[in-house]
Protein backbone atom coordinates (compact mmCIF):
# COMPACT_ATOMS: atom_id res chain seq x y z
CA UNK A 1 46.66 0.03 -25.64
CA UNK A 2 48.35 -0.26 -29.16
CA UNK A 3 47.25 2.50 -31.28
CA UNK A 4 44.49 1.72 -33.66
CA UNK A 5 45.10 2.19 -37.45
CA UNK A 6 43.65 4.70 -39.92
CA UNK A 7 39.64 3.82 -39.98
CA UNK A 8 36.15 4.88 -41.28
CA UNK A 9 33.26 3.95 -38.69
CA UNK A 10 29.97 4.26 -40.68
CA UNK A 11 26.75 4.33 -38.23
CA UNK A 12 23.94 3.34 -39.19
CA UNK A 13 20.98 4.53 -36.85
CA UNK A 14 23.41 7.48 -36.24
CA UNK A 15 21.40 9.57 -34.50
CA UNK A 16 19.51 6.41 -32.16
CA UNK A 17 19.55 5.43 -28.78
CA UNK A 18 22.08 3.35 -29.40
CA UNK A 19 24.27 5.58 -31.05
CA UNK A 20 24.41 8.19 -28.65
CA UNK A 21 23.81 6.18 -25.35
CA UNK A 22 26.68 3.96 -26.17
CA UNK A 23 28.03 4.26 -29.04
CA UNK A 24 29.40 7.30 -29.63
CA UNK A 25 30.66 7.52 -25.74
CA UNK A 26 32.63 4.37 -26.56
CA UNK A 27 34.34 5.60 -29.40
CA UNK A 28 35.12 9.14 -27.28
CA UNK A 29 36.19 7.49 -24.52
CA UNK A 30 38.80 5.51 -27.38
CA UNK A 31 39.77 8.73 -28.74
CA UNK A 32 40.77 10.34 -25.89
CA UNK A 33 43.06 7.20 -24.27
CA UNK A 34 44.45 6.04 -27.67
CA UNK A 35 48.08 6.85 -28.15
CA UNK A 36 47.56 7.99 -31.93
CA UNK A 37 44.22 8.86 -33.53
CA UNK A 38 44.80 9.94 -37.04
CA UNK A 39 42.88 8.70 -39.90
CA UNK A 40 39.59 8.11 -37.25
CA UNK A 41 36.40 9.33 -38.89
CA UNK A 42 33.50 8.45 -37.69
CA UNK A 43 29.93 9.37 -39.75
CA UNK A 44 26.65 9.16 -38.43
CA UNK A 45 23.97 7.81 -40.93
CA UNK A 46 20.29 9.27 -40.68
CA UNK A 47 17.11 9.89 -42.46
CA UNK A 48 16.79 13.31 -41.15
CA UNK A 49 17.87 16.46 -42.99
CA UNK A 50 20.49 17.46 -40.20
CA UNK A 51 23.93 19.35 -40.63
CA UNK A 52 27.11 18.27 -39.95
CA UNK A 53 27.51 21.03 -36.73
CA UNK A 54 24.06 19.93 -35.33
CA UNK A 55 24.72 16.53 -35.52
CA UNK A 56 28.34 17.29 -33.55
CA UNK A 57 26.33 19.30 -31.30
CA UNK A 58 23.71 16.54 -30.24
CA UNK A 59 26.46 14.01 -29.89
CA UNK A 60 28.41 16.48 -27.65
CA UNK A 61 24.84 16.47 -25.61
CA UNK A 62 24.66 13.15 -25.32
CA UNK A 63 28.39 12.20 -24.54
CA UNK A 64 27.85 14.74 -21.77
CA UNK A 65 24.98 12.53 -20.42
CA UNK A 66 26.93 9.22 -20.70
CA UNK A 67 30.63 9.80 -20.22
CA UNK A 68 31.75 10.38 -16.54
CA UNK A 69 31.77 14.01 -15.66
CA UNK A 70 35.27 12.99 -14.37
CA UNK A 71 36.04 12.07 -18.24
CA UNK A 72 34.61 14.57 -20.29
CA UNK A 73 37.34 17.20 -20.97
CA UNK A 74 36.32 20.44 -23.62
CA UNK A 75 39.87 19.82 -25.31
CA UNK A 76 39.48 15.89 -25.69
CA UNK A 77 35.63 15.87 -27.09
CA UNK A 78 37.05 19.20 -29.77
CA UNK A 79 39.99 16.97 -30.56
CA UNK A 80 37.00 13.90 -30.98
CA UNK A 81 34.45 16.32 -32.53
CA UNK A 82 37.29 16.76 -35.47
CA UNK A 83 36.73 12.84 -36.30
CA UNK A 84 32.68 13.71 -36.50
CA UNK A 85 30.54 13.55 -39.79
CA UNK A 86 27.28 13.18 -41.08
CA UNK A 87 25.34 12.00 -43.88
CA UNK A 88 21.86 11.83 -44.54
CA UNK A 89 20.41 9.07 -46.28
CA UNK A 90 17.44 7.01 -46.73
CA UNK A 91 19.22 3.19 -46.19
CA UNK A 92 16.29 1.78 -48.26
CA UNK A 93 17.16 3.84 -51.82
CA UNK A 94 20.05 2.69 -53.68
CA UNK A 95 20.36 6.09 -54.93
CA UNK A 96 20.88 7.58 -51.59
CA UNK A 97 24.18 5.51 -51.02
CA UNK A 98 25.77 7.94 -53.65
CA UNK A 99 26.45 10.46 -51.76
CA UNK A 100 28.02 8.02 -48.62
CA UNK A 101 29.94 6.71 -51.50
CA UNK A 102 31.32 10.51 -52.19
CA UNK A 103 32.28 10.49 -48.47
CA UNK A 104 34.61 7.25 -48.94
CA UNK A 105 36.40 7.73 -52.24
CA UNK A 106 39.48 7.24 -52.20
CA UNK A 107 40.27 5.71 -49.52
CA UNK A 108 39.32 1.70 -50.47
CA UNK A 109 42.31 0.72 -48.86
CA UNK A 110 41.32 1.90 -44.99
CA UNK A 111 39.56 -0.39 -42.48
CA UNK A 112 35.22 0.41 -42.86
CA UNK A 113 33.26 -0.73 -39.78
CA UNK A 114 29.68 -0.68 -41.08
CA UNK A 115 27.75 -0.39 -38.13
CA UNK A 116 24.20 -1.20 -38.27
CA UNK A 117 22.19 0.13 -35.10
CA UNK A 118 19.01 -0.24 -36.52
CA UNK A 119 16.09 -2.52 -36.66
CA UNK A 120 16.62 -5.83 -38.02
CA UNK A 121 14.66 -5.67 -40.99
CA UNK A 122 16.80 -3.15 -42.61
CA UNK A 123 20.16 -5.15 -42.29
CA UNK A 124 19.54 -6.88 -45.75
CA UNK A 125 18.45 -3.48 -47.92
CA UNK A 126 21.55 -2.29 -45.81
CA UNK A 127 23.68 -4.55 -47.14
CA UNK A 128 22.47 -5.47 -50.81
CA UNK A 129 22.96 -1.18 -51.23
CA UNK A 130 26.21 -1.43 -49.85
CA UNK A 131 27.05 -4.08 -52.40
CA UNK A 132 25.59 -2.52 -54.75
CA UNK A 133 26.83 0.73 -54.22
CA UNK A 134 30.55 -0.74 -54.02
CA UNK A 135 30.97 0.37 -50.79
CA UNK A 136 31.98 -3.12 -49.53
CA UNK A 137 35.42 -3.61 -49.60
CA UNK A 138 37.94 -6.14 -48.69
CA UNK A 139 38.74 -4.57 -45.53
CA UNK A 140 35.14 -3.74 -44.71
CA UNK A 141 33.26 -5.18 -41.74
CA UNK A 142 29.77 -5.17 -40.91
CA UNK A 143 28.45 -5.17 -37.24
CA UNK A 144 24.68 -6.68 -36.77
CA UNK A 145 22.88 -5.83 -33.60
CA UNK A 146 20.22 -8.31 -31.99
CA UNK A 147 17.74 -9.90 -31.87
CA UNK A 148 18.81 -10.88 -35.51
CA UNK A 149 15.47 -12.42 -36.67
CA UNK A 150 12.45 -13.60 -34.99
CA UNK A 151 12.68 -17.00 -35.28
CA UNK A 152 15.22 -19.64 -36.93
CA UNK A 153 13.88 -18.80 -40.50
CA UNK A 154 13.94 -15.25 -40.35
CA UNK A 155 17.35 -15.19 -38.62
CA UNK A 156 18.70 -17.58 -41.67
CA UNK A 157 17.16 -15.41 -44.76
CA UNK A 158 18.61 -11.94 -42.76
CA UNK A 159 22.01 -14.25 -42.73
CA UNK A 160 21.65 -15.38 -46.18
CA UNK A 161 21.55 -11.89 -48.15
CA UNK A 162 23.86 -10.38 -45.84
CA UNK A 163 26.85 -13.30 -46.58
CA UNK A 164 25.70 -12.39 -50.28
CA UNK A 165 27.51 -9.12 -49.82
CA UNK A 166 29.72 -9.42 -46.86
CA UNK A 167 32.14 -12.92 -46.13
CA UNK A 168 31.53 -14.80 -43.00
CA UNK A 169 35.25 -13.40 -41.42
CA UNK A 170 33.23 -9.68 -42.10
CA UNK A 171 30.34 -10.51 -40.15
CA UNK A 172 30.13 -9.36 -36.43
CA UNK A 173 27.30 -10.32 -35.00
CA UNK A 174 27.49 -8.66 -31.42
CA UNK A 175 26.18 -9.16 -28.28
CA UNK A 176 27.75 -6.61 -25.62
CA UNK A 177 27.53 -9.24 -22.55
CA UNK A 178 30.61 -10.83 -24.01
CA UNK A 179 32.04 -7.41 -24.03
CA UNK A 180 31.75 -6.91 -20.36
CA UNK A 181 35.17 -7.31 -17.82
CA UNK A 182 33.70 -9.97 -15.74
CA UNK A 183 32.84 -12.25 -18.35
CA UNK A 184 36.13 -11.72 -19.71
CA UNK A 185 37.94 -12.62 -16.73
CA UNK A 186 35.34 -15.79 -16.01
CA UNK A 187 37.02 -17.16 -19.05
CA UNK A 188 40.42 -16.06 -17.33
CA UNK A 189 39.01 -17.91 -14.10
CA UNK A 190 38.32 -21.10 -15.53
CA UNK A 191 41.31 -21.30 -18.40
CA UNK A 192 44.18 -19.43 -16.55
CA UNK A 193 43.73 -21.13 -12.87
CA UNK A 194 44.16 -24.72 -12.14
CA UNK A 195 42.16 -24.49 -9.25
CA UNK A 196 38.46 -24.82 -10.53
CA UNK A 197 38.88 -26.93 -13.03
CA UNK A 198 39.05 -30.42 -11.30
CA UNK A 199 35.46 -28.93 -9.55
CA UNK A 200 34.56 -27.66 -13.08
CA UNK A 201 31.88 -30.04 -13.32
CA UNK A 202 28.92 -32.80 -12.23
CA UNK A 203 30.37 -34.21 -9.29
CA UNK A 204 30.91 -31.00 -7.64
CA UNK A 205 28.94 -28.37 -8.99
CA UNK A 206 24.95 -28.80 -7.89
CA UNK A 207 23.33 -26.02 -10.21
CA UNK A 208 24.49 -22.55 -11.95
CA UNK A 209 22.17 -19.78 -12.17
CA UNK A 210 22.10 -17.01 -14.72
CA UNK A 211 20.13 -13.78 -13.70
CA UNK A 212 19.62 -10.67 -15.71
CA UNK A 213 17.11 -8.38 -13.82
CA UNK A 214 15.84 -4.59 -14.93
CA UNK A 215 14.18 -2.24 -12.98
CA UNK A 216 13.50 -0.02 -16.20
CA UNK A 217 10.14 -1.00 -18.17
CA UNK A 218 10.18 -0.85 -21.80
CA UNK A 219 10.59 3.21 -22.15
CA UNK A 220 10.21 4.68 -25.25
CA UNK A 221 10.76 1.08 -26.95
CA UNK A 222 7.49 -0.15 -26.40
CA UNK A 223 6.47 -1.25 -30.12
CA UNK A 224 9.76 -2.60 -30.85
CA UNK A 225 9.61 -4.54 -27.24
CA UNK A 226 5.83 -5.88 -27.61
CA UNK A 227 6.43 -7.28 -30.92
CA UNK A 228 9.81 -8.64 -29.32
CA UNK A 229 9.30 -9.92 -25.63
CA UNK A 230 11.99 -11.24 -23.27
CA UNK A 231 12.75 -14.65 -24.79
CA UNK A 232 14.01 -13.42 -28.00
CA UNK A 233 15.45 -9.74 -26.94
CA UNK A 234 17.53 -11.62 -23.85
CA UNK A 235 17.48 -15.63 -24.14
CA UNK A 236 18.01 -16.44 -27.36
CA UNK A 237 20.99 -14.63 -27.33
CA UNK A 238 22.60 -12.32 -23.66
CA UNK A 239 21.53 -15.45 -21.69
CA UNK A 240 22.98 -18.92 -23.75
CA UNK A 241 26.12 -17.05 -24.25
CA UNK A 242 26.75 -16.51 -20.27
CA UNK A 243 25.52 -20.23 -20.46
CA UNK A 244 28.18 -21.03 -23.32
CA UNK A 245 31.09 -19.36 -21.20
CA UNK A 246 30.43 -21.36 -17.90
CA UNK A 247 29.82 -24.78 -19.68
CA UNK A 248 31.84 -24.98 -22.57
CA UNK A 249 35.27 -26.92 -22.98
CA UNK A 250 38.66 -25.62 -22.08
CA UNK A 251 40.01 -24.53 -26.50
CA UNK A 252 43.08 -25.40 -27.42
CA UNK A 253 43.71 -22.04 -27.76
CA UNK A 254 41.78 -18.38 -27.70
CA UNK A 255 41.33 -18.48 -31.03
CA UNK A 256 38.09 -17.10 -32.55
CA UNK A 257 37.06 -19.99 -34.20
CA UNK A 258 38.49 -22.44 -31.31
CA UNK A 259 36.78 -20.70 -28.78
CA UNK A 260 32.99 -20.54 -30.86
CA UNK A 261 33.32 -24.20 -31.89
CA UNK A 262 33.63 -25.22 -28.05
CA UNK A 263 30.12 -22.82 -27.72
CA UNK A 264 28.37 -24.23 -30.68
CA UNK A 265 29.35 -28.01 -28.54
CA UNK A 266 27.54 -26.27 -25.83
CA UNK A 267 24.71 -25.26 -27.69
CA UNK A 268 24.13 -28.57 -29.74
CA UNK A 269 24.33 -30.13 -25.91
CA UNK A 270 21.05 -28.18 -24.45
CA UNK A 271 18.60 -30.44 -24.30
CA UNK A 272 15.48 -29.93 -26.63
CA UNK A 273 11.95 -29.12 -24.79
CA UNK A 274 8.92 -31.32 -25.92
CA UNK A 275 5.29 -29.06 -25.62
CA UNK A 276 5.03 -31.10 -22.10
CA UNK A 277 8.68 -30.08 -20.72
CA UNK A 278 7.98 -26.13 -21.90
CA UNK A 279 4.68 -26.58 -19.08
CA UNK A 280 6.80 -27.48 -16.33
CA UNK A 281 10.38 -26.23 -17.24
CA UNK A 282 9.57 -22.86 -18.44
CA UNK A 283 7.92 -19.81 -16.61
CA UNK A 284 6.69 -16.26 -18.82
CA UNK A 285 5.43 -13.47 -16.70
CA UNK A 286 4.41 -9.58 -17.80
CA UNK A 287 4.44 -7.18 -15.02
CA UNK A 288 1.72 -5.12 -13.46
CA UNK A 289 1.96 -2.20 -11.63
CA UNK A 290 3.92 -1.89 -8.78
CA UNK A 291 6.70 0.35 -7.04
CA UNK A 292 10.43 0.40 -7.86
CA UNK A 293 12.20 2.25 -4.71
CA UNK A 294 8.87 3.25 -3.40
CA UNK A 295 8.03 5.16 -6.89
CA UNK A 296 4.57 3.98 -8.04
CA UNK A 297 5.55 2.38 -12.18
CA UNK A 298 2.54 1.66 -13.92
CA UNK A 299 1.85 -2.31 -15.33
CA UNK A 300 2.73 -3.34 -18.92
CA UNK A 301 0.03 -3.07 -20.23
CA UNK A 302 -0.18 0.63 -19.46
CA UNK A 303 3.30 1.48 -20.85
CA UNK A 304 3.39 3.50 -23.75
CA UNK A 305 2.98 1.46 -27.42
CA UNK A 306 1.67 -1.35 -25.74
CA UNK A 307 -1.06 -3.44 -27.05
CA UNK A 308 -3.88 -3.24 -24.44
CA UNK A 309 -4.59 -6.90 -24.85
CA UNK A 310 -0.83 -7.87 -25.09
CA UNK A 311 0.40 -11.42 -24.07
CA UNK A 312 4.04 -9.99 -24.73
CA UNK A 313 6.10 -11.69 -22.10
CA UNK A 314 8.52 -9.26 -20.14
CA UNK A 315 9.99 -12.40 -17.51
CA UNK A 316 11.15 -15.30 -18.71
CA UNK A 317 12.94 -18.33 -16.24
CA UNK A 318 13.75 -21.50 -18.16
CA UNK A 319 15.43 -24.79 -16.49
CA UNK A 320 17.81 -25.92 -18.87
CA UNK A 321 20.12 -29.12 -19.18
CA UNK A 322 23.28 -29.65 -20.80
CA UNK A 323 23.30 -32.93 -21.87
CA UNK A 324 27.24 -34.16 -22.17
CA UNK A 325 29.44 -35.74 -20.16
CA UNK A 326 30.69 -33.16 -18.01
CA UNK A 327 27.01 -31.59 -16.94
CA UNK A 328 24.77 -34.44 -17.43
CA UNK A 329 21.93 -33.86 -14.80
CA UNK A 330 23.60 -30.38 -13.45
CA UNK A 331 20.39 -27.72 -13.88
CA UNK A 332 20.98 -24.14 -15.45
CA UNK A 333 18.46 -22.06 -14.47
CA UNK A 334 17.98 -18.70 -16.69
CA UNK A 335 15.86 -15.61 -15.42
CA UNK A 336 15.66 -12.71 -16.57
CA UNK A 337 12.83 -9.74 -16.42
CA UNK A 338 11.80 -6.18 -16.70
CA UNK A 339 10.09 -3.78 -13.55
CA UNK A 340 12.85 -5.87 -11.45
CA UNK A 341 12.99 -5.56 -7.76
CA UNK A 342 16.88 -4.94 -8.60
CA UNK A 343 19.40 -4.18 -11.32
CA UNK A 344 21.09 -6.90 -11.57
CA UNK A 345 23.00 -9.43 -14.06
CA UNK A 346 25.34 -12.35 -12.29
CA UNK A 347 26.29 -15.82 -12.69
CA UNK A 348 25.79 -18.21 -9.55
CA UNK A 349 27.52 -21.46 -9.03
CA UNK A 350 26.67 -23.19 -6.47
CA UNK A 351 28.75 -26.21 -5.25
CA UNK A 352 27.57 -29.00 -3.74
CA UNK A 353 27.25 -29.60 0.05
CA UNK A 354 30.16 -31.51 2.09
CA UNK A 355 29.27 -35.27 1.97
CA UNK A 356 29.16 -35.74 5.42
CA UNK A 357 28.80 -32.31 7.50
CA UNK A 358 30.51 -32.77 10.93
CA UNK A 359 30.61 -29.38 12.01
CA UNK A 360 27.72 -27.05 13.35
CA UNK A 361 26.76 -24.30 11.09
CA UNK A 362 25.73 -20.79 12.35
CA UNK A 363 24.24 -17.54 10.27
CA UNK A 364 23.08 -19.71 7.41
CA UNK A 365 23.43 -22.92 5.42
CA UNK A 366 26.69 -24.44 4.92
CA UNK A 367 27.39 -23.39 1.06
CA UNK A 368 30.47 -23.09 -1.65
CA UNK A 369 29.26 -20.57 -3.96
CA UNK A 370 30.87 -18.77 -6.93
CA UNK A 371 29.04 -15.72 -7.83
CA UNK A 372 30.39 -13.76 -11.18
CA UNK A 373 28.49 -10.15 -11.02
CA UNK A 374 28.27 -8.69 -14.11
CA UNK A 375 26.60 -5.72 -13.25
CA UNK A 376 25.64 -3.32 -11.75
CA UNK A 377 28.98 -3.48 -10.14
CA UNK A 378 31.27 -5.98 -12.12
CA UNK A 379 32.93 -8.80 -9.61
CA UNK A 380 34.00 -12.08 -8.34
CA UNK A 381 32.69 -13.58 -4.75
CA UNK A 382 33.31 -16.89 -3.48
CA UNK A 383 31.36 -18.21 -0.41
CA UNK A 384 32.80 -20.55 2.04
CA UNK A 385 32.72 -21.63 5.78
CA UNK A 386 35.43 -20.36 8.25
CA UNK A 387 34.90 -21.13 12.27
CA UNK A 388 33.47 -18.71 14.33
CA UNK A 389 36.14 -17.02 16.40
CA UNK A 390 35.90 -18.60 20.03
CA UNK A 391 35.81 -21.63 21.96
CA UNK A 392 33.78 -23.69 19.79
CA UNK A 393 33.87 -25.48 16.38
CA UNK A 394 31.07 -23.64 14.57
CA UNK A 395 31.42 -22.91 11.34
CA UNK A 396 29.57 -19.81 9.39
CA UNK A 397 29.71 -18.51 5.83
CA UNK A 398 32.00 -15.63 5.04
CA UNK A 399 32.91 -14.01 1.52
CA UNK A 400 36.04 -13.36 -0.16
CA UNK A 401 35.13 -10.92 -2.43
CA UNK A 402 36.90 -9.00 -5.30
CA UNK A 403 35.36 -5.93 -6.85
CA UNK A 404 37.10 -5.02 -10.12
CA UNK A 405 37.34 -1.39 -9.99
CA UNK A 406 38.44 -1.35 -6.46
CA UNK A 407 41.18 -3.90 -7.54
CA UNK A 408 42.65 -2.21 -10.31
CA UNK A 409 41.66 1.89 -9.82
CA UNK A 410 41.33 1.79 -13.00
CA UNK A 411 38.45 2.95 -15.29
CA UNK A 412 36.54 -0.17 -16.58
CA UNK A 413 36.38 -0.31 -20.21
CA UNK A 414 32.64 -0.11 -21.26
CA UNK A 415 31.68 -3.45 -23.26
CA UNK A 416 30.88 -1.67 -26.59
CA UNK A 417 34.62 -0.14 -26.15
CA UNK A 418 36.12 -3.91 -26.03
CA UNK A 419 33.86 -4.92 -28.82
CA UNK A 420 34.98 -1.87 -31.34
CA UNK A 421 38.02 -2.03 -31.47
CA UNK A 422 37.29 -5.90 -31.51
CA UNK A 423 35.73 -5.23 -34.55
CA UNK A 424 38.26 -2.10 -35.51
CA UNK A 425 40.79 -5.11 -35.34
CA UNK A 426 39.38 -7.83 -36.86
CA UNK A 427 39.15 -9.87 -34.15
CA UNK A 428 35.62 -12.43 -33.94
CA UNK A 429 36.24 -13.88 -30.60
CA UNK A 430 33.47 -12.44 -29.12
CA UNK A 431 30.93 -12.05 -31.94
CA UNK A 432 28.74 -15.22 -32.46
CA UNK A 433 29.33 -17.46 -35.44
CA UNK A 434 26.42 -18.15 -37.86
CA UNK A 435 26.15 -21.82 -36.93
CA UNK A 436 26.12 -20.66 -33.00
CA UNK A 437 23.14 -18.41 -33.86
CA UNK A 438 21.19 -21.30 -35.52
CA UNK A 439 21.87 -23.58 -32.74
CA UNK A 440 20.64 -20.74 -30.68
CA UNK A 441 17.08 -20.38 -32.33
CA UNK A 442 16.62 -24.23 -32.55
CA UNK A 443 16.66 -24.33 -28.83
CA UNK A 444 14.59 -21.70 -28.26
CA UNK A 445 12.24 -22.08 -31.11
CA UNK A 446 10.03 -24.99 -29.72
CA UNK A 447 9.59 -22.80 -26.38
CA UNK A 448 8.27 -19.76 -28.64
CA UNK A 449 5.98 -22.36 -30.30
CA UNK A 450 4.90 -24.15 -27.65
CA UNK A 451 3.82 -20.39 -25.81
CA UNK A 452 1.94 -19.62 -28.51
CA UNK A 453 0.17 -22.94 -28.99
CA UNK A 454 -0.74 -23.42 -25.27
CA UNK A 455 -3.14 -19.95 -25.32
CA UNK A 456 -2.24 -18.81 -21.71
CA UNK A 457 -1.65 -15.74 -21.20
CA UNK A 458 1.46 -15.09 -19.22
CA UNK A 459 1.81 -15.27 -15.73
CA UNK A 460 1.08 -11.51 -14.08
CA UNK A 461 3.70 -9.85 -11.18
CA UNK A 462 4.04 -6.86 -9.40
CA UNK A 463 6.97 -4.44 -10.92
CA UNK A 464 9.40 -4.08 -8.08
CA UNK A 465 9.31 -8.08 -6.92
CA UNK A 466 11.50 -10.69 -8.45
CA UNK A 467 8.72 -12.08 -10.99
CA UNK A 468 6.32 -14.53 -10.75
CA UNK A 469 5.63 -16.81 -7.71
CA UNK A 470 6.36 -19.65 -10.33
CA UNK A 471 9.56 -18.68 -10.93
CA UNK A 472 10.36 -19.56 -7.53
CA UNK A 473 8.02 -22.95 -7.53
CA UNK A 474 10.34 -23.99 -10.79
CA UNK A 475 13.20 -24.18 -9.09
CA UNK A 476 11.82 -25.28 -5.35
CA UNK A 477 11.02 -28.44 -7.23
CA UNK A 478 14.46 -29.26 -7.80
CA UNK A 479 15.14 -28.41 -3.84
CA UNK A 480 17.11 -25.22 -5.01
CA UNK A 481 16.18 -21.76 -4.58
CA UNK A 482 17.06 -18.37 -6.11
CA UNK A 483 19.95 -16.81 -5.14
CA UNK A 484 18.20 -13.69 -3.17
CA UNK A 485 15.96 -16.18 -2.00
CA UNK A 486 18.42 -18.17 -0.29
């Protein structure tokens, strides 16, 4: 890669879960493959009274954890360490953003990535003291983490004092999906081949499914998580932006805002839920406990910070409809759920059947499927029928398949690297758009209502299974099933 110019990376939530699981392993692994690193400084904003050396030292802990043993080299984390600072500060006092802004004199003129990893109720005290502060300058940045919000209202005043301080073009609102290689090179499927895109559509696509499974409960996010639940922490945002890749129109060109105003068509397309449609179209499950590999996990209820009376949902599977004229009555079906009986996040095509089937199939149903695997391994597999070898016509299903890292022995760039330097850069490709996000909570928003109006609580399932028994039963109805489960 090009070398990256001369930058300050401020991180807020410096010393978080975030931070150190991700985070700072991103920007080592950047460091150590980037042709020319002066000018990188990267400081770690916290609350705690913590010097710089002890702060290097638990970052050096963690990047041990998270970087490949294969990648962590004594020399290259020094060389990284060098690029390491710290600065403690309470991000609600004005006051304390004195001594951040003693850090960054004189030098207005570099790139500043304000990165805020930390809840979302502090982005807009974050911001106004920035502002205030005159930290904020032309070439500054700011990088929000989701959910943003709770609902459409909260999500619009968070965006509202924010854009007081920062421009939209400075505003990265991230979600690391879009980060990931095998998203990436779905759009590089669908826009660089001209071999789906005559099938791209209605008459030859029957239904996509969009899966993101966990076998992890909530760990030590349990209060954040139960005042959170599945719908907003994945749907609202991880899930309709797979949904936005696969459906929306070919831009005119990758241009950020070409490529977001083809999403936001996709989003304005999804087909509002009346109280009625939630009922039937929409399934919420919490898990009980169960046994992930053969390890006893206890239920949700049991998990650490949980409400004991919690109707926190942990699975949510929605039936959505684009409604437009290349996916009118094609069903998107979204799951995704924690105590999973796998790790798992793909995207599942599924064509439809040969119009008139004249040959015998063996090992399975005749099926065309695309499947896009985002993790844990990231990959492309299409399904299709071949003859058996022999004698006779019979047809069965076999796989080409194409695993990424097997293709290009190569290491796979982590998401969060891809969306830094995105960021580093300037470039908003991947980062959602304000109007994208509103779309976003005005579909979801009548589901959340419509949950909370009904009473039920949500449907229980064993941790280790692949959620509720309804989950299945939503999409039987349509004569489809699950992917595993077909």
């Amino acid at each position: 890669m090009a070398a990256l110019g001369a930058f300050d990376f401020i991180l807020f939530g410096g010393s978080g879960d975030l931070a150190m699981r991700k985070l700072l392993p991103a920007l080592y692994y950047r460091h150590r493959d980037c042709p020319a690193t002066d000018g990188w400084r990267v400081i770690g904003i916290g609350r705690h009274d913590t010097s710089r050396e002890a702060y290097v030292a638990q970052a050096r802990e963690s990047c041990r954890q998270f970087v490949s043993p294969m990648d962590f080299n004594d020399a290259q984390w020094d060389a990284f360490a060098e690029c390491l600072d710290y600065v403690q500060l309470d991000a609600t006092q004005a006051g304390d953003f004195a001594a951040l802004g003693d850090k960054l004199k004189d030098s207005e003129s570099r790139t500043r990535v304000f990165y805020l990893a930390t809840a979302p109720s502090l982005f807009t005290v974050i911001s106004e003291n920035l502002g205030a502060a005159g930290l904020v300058t032309p070439a500054s940045r700011v990088v929000l983490e989701k959910p943003l919000g709770r609902d459409l209202e909260s999500a619009r005043q968070i965006n509202d004092h924010v854009g007081r301080v920062f421009a939209e073009h400075q505003i990265f609102r991230i979600d690391h999906y879009l980060g990931k290689e095998a998203v990436q090179n779905l759009i590089a499927l669908r826009f660089g081949n001209v071999l789906f895109e005559p099938l791209w559509n209605r008459e030859w696509i029957r239904d996509v499914q969009i899966t993101i499974a966990e076998t992890v409960g909530v760990e030590a996010r349990g209060e954040f998580y139960d005042s959170t639940g599945a719908l907003r922490d994945m749907v609202q945002n991880h899930l309709l932006q797979l949904l936005c890749i696969v459906a929306m129109e070919p831009p005119p060109r990758i241009d950020a805002d070409m490529v977001r105003d083809e999403k936001l068509k996709v989003l304005r397309s999804l087909r509002p839920f009346t109280q009625e449609e939630v009922a039937s179209r929409t399934v919420r499950g919490q898990y009980r406990a169960g046994a992930i590999r053969n390890k006893p996990v206890p239920g949700y209820l049991e998990e650490h910070g949980i409400d004991a009376q919690s109707r926190t949902e942990t699975f949510v599977a929605i039936k959505a409809e684009v409604d437009n004229w290349r996916w009118q009555g094609v069903p998107f079906y979204l799951r995704t759920g924690k105590r999973m009986q796998e790790r798992l996040a793909e995207i599942v095509v599924n064509f439809r059947n040969v119009p008139h089937p004249v040959l015998r199939a063996t090992g399975g149903e005749p099926t065309n499927r695309l499947v896009i695997s985002l993790q844990p391994d990231e990959g492309l597999r299409l399904d299709m029928m071949a003859k058996v070898p022999g004698q006779s016509m019979d047809i069965q299903p076999i796989f080409l398949d194409v695993a990424l890292a097997e293709t290009y022995r190569t290491r796979q760039w982590d998401a969060y690297e891809r969306l830094i330097v995105d960021v580093i850069e300037g470039r908003l490709t991947l980062f959602m758009r304000r109007d994208e996000q509103d779309a976003a909570w005005q579909w979801v928003e009548p589901i959340m209502q419509a949950w909370e109006r009904s009473g039920q609580a949500p449907k229980s399932y064993p941790a280790g299974t692949w959620g509720p028994t309804a989950s299945s039963a939503l999409i039987a109805r349509d004569g489809h099933a699950w992917q595993e489960e077909a």
